[in-house]
C-alpha atoms as a PDB file:
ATOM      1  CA  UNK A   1    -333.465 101.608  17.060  1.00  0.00           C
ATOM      2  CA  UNK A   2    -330.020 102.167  18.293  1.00  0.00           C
ATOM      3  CA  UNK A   3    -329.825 104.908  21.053  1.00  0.00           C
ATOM      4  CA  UNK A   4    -326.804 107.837  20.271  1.00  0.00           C
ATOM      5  CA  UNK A   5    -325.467 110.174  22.267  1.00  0.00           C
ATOM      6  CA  UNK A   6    -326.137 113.662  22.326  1.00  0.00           C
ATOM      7  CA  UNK A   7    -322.380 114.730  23.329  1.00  0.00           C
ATOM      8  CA  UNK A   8    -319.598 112.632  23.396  1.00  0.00           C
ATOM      9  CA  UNK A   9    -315.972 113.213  23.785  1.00  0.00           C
ATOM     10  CA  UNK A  10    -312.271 111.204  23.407  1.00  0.00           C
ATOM     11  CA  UNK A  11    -309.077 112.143  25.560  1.00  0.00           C
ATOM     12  CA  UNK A  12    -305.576 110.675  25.717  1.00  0.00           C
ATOM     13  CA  UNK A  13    -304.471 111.116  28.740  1.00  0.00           C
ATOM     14  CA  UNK A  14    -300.280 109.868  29.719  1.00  0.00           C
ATOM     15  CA  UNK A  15    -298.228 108.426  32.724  1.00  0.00           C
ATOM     16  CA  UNK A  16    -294.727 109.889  32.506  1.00  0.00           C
ATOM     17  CA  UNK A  17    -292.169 112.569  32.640  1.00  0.00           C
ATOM     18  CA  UNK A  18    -293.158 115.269  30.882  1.00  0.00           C
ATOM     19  CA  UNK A  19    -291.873 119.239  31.099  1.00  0.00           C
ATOM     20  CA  UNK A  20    -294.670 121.244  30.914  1.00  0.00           C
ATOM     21  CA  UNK A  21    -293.281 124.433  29.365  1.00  0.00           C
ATOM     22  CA  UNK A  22    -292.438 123.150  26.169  1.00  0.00           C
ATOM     23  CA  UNK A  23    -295.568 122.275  25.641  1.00  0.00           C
ATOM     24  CA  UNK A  24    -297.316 125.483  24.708  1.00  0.00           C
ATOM     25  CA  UNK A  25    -298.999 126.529  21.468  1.00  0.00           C
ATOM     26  CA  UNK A  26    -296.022 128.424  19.761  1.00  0.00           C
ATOM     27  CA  UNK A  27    -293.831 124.961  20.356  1.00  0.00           C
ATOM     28  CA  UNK A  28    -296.710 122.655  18.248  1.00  0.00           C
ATOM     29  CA  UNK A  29    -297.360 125.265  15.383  1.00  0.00           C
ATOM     30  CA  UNK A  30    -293.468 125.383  15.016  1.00  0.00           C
ATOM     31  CA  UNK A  31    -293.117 121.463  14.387  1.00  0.00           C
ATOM     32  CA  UNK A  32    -296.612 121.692  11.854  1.00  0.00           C
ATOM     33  CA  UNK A  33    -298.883 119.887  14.764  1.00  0.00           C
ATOM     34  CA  UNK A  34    -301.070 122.679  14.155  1.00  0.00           C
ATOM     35  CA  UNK A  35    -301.791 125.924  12.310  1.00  0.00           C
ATOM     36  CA  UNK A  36    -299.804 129.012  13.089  1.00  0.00           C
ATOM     37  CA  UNK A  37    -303.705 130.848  13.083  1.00  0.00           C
ATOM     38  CA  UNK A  38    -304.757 128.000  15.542  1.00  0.00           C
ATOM     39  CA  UNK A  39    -301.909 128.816  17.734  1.00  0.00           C
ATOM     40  CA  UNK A  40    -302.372 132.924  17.665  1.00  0.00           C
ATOM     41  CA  UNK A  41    -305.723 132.447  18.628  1.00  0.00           C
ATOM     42  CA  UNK A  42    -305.273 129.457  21.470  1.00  0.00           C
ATOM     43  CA  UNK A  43    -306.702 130.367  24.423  1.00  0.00           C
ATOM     44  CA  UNK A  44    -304.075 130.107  27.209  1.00  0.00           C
ATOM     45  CA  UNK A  45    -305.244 129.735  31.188  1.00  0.00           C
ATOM     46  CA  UNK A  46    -301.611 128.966  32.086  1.00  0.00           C
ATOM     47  CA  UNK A  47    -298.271 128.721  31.373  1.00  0.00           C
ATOM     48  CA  UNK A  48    -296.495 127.344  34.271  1.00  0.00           C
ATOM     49  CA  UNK A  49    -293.203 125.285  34.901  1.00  0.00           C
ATOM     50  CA  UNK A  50    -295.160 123.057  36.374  1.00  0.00           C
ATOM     51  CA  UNK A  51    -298.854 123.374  34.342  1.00  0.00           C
ATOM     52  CA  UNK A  52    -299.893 123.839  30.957  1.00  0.00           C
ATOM     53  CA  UNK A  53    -303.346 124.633  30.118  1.00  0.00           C
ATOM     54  CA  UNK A  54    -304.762 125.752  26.618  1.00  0.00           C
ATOM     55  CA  UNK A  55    -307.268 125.612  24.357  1.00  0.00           C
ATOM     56  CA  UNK A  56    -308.414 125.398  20.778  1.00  0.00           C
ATOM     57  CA  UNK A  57    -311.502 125.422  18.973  1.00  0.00           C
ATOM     58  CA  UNK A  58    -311.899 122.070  19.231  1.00  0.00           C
ATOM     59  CA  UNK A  59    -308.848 121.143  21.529  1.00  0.00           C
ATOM     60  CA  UNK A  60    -307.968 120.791  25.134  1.00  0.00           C
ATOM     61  CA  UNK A  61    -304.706 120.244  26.281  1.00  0.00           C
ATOM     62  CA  UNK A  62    -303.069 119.903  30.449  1.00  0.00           C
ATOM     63  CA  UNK A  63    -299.406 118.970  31.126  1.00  0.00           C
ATOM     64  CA  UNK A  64    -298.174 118.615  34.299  1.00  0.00           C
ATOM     65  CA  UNK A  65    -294.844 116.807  35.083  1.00  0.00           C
ATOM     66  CA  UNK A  66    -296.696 113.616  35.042  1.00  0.00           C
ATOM     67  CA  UNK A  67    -299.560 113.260  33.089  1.00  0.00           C
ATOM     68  CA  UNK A  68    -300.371 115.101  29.821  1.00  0.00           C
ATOM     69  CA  UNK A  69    -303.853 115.101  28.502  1.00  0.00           C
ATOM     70  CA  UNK A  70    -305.323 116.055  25.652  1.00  0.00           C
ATOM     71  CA  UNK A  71    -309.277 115.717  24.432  1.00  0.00           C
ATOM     72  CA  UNK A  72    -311.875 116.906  22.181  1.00  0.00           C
ATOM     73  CA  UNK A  73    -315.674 116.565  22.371  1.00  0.00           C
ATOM     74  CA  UNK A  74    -316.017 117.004  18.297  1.00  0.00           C
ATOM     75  CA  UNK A  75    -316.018 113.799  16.927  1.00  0.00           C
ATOM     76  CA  UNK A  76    -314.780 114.734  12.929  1.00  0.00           C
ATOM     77  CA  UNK A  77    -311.448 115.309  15.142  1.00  0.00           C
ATOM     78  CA  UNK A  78    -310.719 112.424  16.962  1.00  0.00           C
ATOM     79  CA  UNK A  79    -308.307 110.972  14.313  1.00  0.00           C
ATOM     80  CA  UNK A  80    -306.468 114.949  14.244  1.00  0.00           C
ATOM     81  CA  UNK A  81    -306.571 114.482  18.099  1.00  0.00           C
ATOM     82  CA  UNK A  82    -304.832 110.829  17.555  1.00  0.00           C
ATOM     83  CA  UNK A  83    -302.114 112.700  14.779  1.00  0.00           C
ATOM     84  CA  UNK A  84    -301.244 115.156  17.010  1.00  0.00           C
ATOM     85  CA  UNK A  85    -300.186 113.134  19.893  1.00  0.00           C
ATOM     86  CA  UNK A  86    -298.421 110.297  17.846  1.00  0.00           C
ATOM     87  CA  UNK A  87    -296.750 113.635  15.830  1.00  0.00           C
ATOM     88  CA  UNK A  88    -295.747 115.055  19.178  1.00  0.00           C
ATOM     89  CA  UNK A  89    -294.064 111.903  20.419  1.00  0.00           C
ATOM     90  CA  UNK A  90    -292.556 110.913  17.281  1.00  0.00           C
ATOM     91  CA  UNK A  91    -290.649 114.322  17.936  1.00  0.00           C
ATOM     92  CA  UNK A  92    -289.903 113.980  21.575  1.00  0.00           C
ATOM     93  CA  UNK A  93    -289.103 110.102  21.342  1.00  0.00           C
ATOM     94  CA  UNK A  94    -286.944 110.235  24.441  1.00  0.00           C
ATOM     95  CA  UNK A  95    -289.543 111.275  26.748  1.00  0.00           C
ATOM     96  CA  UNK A  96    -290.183 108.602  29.063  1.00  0.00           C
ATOM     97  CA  UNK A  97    -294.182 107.321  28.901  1.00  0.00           C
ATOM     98  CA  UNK A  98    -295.517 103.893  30.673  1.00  0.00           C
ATOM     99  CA  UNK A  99    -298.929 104.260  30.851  1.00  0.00           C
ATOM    100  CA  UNK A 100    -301.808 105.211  28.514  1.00  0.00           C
ATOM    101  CA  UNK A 101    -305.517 105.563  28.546  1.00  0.00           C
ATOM    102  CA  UNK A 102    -307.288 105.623  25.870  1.00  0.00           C
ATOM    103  CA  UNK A 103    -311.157 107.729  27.170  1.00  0.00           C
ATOM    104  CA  UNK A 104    -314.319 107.800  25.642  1.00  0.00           C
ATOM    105  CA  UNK A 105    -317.535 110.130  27.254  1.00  0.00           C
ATOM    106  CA  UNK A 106    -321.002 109.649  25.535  1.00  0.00           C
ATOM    107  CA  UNK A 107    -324.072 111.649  27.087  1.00  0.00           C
ATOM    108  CA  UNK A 108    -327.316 109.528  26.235  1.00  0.00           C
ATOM    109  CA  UNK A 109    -330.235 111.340  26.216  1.00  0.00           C
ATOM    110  CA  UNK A 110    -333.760 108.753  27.652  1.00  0.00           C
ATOM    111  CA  UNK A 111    -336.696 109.464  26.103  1.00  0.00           C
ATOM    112  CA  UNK A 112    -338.464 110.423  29.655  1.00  0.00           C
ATOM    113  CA  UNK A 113    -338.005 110.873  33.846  1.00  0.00           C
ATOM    114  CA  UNK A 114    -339.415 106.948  33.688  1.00  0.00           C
ATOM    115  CA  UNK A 115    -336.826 105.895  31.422  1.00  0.00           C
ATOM    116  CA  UNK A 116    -333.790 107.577  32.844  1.00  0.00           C
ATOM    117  CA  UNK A 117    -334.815 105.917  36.174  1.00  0.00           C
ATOM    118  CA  UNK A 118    -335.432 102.456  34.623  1.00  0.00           C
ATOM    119  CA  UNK A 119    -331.435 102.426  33.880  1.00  0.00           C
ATOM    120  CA  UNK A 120    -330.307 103.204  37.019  1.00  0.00           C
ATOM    121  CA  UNK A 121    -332.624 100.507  37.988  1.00  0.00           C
ATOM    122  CA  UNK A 122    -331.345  97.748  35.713  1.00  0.00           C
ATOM    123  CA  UNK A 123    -327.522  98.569  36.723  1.00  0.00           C
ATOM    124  CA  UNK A 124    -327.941  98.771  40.557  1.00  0.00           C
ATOM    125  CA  UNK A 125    -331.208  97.219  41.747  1.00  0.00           C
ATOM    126  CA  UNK A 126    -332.771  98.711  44.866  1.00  0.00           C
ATOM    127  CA  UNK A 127    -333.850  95.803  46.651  1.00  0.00           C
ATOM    128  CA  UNK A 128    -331.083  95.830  49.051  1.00  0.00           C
ATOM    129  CA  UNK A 129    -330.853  99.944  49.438  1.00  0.00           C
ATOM    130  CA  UNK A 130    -334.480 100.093  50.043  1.00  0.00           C
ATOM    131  CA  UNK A 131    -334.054  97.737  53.476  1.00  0.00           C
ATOM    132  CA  UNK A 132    -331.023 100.521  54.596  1.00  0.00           C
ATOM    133  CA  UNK A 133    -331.680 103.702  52.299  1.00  0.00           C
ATOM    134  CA  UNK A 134    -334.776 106.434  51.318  1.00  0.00           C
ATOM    135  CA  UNK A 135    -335.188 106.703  47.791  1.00  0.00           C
ATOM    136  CA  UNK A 136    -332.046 104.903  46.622  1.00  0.00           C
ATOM    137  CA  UNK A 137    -330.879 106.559  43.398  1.00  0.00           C
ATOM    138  CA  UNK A 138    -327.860 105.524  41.539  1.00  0.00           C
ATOM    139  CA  UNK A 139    -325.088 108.323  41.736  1.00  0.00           C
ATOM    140  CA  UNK A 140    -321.712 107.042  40.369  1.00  0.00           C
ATOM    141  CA  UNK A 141    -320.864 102.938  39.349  1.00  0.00           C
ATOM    142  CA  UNK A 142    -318.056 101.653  37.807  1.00  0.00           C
ATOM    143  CA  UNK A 143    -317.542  98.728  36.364  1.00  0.00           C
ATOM    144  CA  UNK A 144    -313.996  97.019  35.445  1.00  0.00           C
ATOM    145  CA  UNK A 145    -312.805  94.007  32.894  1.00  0.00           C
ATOM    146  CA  UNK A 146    -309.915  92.641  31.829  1.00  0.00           C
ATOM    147  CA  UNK A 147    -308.326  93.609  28.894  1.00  0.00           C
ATOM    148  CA  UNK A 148    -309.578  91.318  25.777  1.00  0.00           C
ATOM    149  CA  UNK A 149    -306.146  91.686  24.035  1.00  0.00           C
ATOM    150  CA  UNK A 150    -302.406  90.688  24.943  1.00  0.00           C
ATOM    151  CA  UNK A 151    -301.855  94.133  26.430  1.00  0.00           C
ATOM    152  CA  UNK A 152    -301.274  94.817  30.160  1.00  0.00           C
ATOM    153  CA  UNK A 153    -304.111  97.062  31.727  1.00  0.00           C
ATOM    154  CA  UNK A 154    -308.325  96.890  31.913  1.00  0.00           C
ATOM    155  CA  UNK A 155    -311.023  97.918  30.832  1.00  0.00           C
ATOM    156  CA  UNK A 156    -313.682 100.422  33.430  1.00  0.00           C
ATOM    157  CA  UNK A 157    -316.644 101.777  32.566  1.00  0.00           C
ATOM    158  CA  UNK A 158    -318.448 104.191  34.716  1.00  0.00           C
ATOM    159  CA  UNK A 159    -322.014 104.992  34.756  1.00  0.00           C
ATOM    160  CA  UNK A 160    -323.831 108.111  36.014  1.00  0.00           C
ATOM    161  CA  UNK A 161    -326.282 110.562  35.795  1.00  0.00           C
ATOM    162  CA  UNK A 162    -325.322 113.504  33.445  1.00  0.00           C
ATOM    163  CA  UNK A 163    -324.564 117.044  34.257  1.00  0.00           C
ATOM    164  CA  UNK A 164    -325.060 118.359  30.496  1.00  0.00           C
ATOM    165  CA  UNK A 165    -328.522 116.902  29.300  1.00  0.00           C
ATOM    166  CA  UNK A 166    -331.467 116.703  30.804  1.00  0.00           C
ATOM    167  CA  UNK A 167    -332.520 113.070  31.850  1.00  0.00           C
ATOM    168  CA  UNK A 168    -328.983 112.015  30.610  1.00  0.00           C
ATOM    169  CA  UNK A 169    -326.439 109.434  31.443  1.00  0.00           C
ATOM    170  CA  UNK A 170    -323.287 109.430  31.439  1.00  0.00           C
ATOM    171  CA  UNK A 171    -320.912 106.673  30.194  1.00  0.00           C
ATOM    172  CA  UNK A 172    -317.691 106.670  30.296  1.00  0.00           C
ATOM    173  CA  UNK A 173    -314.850 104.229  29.252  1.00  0.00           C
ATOM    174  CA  UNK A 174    -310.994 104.045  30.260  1.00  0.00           C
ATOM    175  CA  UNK A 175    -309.442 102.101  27.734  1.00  0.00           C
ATOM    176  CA  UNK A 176    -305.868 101.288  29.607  1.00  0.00           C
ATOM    177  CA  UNK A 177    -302.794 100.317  28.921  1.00  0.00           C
ATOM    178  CA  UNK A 178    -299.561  99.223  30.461  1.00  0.00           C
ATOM    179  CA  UNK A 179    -295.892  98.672  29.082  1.00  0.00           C
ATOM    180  CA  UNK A 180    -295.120  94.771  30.275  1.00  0.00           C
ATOM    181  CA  UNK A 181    -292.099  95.649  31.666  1.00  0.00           C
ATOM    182  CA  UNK A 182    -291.699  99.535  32.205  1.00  0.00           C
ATOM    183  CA  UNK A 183    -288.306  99.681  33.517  1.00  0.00           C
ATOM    184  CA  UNK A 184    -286.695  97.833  30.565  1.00  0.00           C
ATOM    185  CA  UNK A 185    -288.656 100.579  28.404  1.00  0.00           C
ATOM    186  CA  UNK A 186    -286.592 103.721  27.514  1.00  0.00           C
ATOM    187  CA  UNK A 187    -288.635 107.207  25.746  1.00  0.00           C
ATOM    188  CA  UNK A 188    -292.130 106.185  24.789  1.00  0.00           C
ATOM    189  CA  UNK A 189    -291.804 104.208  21.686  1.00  0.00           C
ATOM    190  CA  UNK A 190    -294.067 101.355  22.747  1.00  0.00           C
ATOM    191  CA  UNK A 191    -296.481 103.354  24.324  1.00  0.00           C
ATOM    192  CA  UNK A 192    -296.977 105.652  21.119  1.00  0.00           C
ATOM    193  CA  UNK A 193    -296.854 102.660  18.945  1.00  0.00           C
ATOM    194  CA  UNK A 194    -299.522 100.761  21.032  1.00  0.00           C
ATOM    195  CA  UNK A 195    -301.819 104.032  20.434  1.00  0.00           C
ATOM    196  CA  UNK A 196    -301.499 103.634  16.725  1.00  0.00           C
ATOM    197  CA  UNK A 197    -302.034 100.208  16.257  1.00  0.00           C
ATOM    198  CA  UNK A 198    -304.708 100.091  18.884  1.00  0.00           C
ATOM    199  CA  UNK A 199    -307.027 103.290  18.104  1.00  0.00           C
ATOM    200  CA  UNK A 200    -309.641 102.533  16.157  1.00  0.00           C
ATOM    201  CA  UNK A 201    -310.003  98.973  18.093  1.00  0.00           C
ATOM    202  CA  UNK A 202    -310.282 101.355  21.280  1.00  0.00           C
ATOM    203  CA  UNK A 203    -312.899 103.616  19.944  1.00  0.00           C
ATOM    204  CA  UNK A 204    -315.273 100.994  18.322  1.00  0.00           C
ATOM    205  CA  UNK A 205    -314.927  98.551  21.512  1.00  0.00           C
ATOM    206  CA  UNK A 206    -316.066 102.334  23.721  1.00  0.00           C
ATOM    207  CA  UNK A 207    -318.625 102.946  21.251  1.00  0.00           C
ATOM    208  CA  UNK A 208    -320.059  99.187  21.489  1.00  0.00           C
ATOM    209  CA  UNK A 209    -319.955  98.712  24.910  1.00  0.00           C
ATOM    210  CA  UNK A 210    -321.650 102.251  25.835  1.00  0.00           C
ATOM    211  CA  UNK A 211    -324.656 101.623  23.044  1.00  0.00           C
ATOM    212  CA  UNK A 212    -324.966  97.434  24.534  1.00  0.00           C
ATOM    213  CA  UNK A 213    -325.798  99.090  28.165  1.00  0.00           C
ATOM    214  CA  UNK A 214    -328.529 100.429  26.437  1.00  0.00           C
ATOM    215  CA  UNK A 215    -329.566  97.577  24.601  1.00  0.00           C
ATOM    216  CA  UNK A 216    -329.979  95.214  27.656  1.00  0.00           C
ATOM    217  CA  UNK A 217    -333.278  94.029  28.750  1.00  0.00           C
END
């Protein structure tokens, strides 16, 4: 039986220049990025020159002058959450953006105490610990891979114990990417191009390698 995950989440998050105050919820239901009701009832913690932080119902979005992030933990939106950033971008084409990642969170719930242990186990064996360490328990690993297409970036995935369910781990994968040569790059064509041709590769690849840590024996 193939293991799923309780929760699980994606996020875009981009390197760049960004100004944060244009990016507020009256500015994306004016260009039809989303609903003039959505916007009304967005729940704003700050609008800053230098920070942007909001909410939806099944949105988060942070600007700051160099990074913009945006992520939603209901999966029947991860394709809006993909439209709304390439719609965004498409818009402000100018902005300069070298670097994307591309994130995937799954909480796994283990079928008991044993079982959650067992993992933790099988990705960082104790032998070693035990000679230096009490009760050795894993806390945080990540793992990193080369990218298995032409792009420039890697592949990390990072394994701990989850904070949201009970005997849970956590898996999480940063899908990354890279412009080839950034400085010959003007606006963020490339970049928002690479995130449309490469999305649903990214999420199946996430998905795959987060249910095979399962599957290993």
């Amino acid at each position: 039986m193939v293991k799923k995950p309780e929760i699980e989440g994606m996020s875009i998050v981009l390197r760049g220049d960004f100004n944060p105050k244009i990016f507020q919820p009256a500015w994306f239901a004016a260009q039809g990025l989303i609903r003039n009701e959505e916007a009304d009832e967005a729940k704003i913690e700050i609008i800053h020159p230098t920070i942007v932080v909001f909410s939806l119902d099944w949105l988060r979005i942070q600007i700051e002058p160099n990074r913009f992030y945006a992520g939603t933990n209901q999966s029947p939106y991860y394709e809006i959450l993909k439209d709304l950033i390439l719609g965004t971008f498409r818009i402000l084409s100018h902005t300069p953006i070298k670097i994307m990642g591309i994130n995937y969170d799954s909480h796994f719930p283990m079928d008991s105490e044993d079982a959650w242990h067992d993992i933790g186990h099988r990705i960082t064996p104790k032998e070693m610990w035990n000679k230096v360490l009490k009760k050795p328990g894993l806390r945080s690993v990540t793992i990193q891979g080369e990218r298995p297409d032409d792009h420039k970036g890697r592949i990390a995935v990072r394994i701990e114990p989850s904070n949201r369910v009970r005997y849970g781990v956590l898996i999480n994968i940063n899908d990354h990417y890279e412009l080839q040569d950034p400085e010959s790059v003007l606006g963020c064509e490339a970049i928002i191009d690479m995130l449309e041709s490469e999305w649903k590769a990214s999420i199946t690849r996430s998905q795959q390698i987060a249910i095979t840590i399962f599957e290993q024996k």
